[in-house]
PDB file of N, CA and C in Angstrom:
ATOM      1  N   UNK A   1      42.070  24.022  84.348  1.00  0.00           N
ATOM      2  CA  UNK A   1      42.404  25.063  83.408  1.00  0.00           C
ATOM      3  C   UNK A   1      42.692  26.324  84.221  1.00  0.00           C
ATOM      4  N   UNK A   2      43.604  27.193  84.357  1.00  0.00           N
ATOM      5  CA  UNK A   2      44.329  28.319  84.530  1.00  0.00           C
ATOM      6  C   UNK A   2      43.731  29.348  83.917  1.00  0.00           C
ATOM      7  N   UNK A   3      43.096  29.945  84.612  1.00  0.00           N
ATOM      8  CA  UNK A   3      42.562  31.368  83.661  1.00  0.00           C
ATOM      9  C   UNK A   3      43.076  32.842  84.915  1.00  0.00           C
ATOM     10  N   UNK A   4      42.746  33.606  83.920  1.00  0.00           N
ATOM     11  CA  UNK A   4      43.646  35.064  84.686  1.00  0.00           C
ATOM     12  C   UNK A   4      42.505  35.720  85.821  1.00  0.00           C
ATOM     13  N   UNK A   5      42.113  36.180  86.388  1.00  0.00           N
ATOM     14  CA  UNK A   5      41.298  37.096  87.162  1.00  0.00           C
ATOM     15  C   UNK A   5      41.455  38.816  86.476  1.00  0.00           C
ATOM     16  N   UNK A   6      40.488  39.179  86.204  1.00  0.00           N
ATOM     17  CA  UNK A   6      40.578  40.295  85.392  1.00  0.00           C
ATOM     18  C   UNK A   6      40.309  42.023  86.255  1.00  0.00           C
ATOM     19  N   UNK A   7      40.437  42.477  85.871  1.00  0.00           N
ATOM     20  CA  UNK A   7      39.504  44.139  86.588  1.00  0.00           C
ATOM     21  C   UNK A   7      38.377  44.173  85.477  1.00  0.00           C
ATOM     22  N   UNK A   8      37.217  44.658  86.332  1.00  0.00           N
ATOM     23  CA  UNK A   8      35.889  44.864  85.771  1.00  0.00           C
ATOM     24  C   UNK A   8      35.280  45.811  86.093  1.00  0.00           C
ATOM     25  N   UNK A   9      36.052  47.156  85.896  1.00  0.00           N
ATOM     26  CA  UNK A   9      35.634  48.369  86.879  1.00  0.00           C
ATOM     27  C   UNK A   9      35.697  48.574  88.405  1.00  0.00           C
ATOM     28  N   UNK A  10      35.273  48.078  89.221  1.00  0.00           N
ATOM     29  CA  UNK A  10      35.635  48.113  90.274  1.00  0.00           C
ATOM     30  C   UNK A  10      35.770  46.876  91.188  1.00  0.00           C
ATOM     31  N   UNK A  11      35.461  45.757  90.166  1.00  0.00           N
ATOM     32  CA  UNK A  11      35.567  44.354  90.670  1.00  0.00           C
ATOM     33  C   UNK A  11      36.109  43.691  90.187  1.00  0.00           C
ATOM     34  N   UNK A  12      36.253  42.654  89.787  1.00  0.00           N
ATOM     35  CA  UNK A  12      36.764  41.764  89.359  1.00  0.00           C
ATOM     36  C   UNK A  12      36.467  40.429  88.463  1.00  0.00           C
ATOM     37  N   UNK A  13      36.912  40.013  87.596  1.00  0.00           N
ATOM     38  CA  UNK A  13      36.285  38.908  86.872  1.00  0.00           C
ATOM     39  C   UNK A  13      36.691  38.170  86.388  1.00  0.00           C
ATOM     40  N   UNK A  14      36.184  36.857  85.611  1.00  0.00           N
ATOM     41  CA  UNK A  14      37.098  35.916  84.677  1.00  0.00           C
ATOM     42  C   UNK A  14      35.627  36.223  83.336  1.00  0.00           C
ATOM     43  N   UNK A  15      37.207  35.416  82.682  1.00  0.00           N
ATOM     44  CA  UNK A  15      35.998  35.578  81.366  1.00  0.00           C
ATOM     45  C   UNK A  15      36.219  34.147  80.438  1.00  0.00           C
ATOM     46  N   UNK A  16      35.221  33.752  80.223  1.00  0.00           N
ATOM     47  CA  UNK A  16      35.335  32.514  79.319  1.00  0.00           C
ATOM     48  C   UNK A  16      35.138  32.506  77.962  1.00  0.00           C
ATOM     49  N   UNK A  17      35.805  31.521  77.288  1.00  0.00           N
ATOM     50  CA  UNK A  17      36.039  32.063  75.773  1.00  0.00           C
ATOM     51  C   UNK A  17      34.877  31.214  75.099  1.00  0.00           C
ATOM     52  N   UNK A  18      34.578  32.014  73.842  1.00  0.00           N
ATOM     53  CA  UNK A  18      33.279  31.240  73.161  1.00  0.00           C
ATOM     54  C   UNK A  18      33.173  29.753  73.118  1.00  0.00           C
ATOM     55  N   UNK A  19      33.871  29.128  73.007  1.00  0.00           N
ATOM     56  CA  UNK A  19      33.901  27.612  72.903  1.00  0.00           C
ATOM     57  C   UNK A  19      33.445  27.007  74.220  1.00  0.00           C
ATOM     58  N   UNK A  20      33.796  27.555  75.354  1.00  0.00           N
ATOM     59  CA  UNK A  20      33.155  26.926  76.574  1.00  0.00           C
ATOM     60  C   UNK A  20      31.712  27.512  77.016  1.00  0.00           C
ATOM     61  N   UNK A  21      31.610  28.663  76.681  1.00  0.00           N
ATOM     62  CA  UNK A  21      30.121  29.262  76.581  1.00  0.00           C
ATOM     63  C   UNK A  21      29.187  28.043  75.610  1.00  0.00           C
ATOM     64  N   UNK A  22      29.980  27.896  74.888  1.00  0.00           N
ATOM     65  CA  UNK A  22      28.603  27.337  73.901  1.00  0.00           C
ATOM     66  C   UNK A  22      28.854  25.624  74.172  1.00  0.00           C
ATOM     67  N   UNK A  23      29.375  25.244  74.507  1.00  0.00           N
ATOM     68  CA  UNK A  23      29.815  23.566  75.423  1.00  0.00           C
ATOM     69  C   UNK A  23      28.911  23.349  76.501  1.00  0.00           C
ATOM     70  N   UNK A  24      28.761  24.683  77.512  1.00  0.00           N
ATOM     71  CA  UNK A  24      28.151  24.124  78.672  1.00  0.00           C
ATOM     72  C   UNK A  24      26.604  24.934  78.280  1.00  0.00           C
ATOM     73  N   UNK A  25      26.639  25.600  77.194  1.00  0.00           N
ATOM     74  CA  UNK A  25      25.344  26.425  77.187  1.00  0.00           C
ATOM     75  C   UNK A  25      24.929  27.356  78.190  1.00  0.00           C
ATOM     76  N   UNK A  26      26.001  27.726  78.181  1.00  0.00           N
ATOM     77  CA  UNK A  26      26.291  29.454  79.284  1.00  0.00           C
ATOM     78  C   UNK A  26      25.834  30.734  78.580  1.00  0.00           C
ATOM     79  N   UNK A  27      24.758  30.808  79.223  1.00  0.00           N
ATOM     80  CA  UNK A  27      24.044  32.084  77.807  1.00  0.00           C
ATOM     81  C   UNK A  27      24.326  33.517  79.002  1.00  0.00           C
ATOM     82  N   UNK A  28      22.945  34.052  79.870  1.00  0.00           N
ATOM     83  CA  UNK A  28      23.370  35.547  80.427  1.00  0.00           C
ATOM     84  C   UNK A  28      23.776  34.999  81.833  1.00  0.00           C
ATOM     85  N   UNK A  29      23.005  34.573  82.109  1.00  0.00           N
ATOM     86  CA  UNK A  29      23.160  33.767  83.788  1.00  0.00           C
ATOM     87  C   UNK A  29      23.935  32.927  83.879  1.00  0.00           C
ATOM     88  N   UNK A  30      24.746  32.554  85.475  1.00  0.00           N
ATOM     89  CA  UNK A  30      24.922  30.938  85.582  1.00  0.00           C
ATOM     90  C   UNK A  30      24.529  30.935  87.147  1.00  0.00           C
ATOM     91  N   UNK A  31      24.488  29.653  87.495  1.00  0.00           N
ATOM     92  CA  UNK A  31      24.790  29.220  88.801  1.00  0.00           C
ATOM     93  C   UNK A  31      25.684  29.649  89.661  1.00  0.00           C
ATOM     94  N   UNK A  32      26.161  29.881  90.492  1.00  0.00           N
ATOM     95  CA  UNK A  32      27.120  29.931  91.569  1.00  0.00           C
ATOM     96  C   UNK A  32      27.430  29.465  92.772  1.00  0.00           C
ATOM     97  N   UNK A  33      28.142  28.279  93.184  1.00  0.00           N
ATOM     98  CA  UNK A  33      27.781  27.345  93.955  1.00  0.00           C
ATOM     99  C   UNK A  33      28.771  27.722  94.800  1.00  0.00           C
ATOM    100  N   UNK A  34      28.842  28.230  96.165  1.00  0.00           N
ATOM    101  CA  UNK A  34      29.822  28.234  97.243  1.00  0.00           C
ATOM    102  C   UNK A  34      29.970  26.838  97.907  1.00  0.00           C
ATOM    103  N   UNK A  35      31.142  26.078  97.694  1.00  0.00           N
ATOM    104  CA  UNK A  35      31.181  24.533  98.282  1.00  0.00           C
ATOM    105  C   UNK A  35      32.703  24.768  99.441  1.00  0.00           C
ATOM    106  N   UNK A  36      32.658  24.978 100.366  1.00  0.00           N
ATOM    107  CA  UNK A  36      33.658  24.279 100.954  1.00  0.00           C
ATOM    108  C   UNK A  36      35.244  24.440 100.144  1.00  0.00           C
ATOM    109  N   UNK A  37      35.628  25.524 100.102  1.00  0.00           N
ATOM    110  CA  UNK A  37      36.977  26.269  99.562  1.00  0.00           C
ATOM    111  C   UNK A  37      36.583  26.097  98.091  1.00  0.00           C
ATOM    112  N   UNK A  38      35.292  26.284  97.146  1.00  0.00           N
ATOM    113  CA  UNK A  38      35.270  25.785  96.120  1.00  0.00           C
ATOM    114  C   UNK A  38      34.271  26.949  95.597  1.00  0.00           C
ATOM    115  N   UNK A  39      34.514  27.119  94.050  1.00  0.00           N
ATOM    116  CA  UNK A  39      33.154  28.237  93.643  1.00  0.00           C
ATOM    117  C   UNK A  39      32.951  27.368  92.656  1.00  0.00           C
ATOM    118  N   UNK A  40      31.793  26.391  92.359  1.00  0.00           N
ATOM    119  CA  UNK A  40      31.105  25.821  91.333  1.00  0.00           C
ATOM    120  C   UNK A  40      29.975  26.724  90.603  1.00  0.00           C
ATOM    121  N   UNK A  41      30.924  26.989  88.962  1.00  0.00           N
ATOM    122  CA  UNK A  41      29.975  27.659  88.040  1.00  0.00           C
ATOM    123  C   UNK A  41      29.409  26.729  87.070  1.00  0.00           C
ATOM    124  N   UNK A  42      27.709  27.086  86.913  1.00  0.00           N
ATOM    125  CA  UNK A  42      27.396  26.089  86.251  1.00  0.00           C
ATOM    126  C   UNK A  42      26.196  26.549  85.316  1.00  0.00           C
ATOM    127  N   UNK A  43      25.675  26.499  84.197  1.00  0.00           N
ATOM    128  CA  UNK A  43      24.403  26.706  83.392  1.00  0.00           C
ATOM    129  C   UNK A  43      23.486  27.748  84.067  1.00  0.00           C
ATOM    130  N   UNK A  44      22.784  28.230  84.069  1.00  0.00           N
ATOM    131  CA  UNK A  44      21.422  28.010  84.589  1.00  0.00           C
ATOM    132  C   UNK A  44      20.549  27.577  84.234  1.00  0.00           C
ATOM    133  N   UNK A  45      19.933  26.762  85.016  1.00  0.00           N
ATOM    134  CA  UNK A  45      18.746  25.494  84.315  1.00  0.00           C
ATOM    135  C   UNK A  45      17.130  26.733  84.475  1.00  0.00           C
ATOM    136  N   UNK A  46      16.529  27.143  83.713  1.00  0.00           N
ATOM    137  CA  UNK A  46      14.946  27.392  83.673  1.00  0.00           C
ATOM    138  C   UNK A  46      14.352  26.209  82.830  1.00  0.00           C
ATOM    139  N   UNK A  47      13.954  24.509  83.401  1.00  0.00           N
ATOM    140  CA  UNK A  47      12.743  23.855  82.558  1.00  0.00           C
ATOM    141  C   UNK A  47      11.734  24.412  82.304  1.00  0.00           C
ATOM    142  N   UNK A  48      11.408  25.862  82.881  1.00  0.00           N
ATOM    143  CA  UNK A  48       9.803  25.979  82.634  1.00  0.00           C
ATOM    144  C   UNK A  48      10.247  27.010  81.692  1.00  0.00           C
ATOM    145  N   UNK A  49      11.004  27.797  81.496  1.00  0.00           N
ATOM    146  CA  UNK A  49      10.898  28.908  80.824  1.00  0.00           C
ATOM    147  C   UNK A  49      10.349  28.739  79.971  1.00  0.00           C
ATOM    148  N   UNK A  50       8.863  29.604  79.285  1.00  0.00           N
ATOM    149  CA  UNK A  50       8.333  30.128  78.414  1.00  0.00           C
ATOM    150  C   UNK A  50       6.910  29.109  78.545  1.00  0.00           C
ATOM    151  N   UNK A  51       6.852  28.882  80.070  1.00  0.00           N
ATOM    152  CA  UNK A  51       5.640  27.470  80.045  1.00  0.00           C
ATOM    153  C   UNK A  51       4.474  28.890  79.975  1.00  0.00           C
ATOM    154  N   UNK A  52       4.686  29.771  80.610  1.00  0.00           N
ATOM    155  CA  UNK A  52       3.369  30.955  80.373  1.00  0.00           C
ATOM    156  C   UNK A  52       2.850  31.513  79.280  1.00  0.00           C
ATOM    157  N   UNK A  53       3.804  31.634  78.533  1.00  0.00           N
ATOM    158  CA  UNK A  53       3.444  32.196  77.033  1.00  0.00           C
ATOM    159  C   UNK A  53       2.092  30.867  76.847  1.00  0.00           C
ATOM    160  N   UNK A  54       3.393  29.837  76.946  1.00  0.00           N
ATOM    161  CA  UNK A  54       2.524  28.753  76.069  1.00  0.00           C
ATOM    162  C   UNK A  54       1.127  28.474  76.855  1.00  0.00           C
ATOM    163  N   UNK A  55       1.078  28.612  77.599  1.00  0.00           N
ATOM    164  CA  UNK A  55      -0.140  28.053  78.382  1.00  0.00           C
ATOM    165  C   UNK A  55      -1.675  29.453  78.392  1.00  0.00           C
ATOM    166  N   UNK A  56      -0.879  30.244  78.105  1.00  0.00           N
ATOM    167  CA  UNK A  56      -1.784  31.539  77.188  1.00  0.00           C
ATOM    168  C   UNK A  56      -2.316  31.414  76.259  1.00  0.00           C
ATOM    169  N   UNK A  57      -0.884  30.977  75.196  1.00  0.00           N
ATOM    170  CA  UNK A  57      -1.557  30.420  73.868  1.00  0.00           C
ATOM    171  C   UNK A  57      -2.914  29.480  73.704  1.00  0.00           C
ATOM    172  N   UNK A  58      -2.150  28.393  74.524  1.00  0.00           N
ATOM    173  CA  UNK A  58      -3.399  27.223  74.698  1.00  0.00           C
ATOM    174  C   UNK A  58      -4.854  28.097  75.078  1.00  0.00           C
ATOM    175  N   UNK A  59      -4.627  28.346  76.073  1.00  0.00           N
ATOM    176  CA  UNK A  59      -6.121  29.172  76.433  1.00  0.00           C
ATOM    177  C   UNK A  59      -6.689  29.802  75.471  1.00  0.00           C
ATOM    178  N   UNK A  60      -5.895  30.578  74.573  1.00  0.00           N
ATOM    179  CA  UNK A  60      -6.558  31.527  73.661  1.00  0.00           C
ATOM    180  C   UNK A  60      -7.094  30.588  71.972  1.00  0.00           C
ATOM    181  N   UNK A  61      -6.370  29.579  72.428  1.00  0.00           N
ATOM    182  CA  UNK A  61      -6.884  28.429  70.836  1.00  0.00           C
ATOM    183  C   UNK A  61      -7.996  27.311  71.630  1.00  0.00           C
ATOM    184  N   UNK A  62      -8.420  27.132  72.867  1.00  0.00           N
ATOM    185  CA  UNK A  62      -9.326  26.796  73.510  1.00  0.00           C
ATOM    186  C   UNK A  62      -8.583  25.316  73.762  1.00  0.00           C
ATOM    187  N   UNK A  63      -7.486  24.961  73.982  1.00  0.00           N
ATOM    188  CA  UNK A  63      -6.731  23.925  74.276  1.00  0.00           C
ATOM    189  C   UNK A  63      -6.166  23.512  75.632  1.00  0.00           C
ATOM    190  N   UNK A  64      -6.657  24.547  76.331  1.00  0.00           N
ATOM    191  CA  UNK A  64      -6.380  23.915  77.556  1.00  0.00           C
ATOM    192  C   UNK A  64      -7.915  23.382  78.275  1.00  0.00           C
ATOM    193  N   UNK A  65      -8.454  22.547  77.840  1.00  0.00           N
ATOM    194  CA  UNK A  65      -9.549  21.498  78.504  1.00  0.00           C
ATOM    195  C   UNK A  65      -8.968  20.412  79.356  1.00  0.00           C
ATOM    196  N   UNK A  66      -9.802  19.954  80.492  1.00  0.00           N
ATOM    197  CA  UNK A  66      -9.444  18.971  81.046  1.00  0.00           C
ATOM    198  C   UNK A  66      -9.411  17.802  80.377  1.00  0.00           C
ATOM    199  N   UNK A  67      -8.437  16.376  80.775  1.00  0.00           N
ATOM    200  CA  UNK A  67      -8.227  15.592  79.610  1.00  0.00           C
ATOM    201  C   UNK A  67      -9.739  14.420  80.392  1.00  0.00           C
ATOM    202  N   UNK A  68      -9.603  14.432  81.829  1.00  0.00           N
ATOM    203  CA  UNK A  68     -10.095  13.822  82.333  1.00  0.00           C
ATOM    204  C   UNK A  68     -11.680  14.828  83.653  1.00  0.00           C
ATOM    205  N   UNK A  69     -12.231  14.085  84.223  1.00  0.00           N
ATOM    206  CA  UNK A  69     -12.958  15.107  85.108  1.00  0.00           C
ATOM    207  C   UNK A  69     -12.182  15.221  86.413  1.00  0.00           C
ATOM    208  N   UNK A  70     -12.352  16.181  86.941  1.00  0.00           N
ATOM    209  CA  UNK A  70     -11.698  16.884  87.891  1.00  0.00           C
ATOM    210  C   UNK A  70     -12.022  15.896  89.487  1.00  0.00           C
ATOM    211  N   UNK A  71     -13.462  15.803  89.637  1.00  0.00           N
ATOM    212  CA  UNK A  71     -13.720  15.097  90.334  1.00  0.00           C
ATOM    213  C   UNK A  71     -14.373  13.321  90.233  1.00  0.00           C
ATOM    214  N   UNK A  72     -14.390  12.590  90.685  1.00  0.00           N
ATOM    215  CA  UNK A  72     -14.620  11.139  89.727  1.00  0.00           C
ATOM    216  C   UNK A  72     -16.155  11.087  90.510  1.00  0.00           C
ATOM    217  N   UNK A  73     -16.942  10.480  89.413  1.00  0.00           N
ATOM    218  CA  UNK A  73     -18.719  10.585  89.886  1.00  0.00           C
ATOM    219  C   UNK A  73     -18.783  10.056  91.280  1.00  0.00           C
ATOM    220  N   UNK A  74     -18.067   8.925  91.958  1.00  0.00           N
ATOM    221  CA  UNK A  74     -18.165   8.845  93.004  1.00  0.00           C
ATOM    222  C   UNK A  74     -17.559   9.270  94.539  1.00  0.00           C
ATOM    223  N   UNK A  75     -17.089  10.772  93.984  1.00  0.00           N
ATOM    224  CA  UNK A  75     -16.337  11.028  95.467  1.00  0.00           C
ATOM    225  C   UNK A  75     -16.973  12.157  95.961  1.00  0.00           C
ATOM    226  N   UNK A  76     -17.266  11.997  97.395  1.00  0.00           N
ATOM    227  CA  UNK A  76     -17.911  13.003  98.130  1.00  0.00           C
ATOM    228  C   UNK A  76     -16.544  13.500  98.888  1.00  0.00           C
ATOM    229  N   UNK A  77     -16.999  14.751  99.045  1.00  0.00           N
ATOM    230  CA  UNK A  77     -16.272  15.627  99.741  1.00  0.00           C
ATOM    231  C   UNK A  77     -16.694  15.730 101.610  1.00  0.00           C
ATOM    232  N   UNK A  78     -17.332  14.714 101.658  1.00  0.00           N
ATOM    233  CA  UNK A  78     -17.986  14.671 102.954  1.00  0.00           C
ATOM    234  C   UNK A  78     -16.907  14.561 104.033  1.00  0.00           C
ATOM    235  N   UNK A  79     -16.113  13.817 103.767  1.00  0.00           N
ATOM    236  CA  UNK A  79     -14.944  13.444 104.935  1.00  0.00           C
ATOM    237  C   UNK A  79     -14.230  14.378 104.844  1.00  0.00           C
ATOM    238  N   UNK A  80     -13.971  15.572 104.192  1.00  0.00           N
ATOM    239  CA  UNK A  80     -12.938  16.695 104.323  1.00  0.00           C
ATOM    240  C   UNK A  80     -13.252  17.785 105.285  1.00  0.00           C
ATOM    241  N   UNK A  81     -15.159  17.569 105.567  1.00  0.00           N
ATOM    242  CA  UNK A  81     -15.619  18.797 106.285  1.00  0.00           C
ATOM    243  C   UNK A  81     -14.978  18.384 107.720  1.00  0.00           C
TER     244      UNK A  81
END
């Protein structure tokens, strides 16, 4: 696809039209990949985003307990000294 290079005040830019914003799920950020005569634009991936809120929450509704024990009844820590 052919798109124009724009002026952006003192730089320069492209601009993509709503339909490909919302295709690749291009929200404020993206990627920018320098490859070998190549500029790969792409999403930006955050999987964790908003894992802190939530993991606050949990704490504050008393939900973050261990599921299991931390240490198992039979392990000494003897061989680490």
């Amino acid at each position: 696809m052919e798109v124009s290079v724009i002026q952006i005040g003192n730089s320069k830019g492209i601009r993509f039209s709503k339909t490909i914003l919302e295709k690749y799920n291009i929200k404020d950020k993206v990627d920018l990949i320098l490859e070998k005569g190549k500029i790969i634009i792409q999403p930006l991936s955050t999987p964790r985003k908003g894992w802190e809120d939530s993991f606050k929450q949990m704490a504050e509704n008393g939900d973050d307990k261990l599921l299991f024990n931390d240490v198992f009844e039979d392990e000494t820590f003897e061989e680490w000294n």
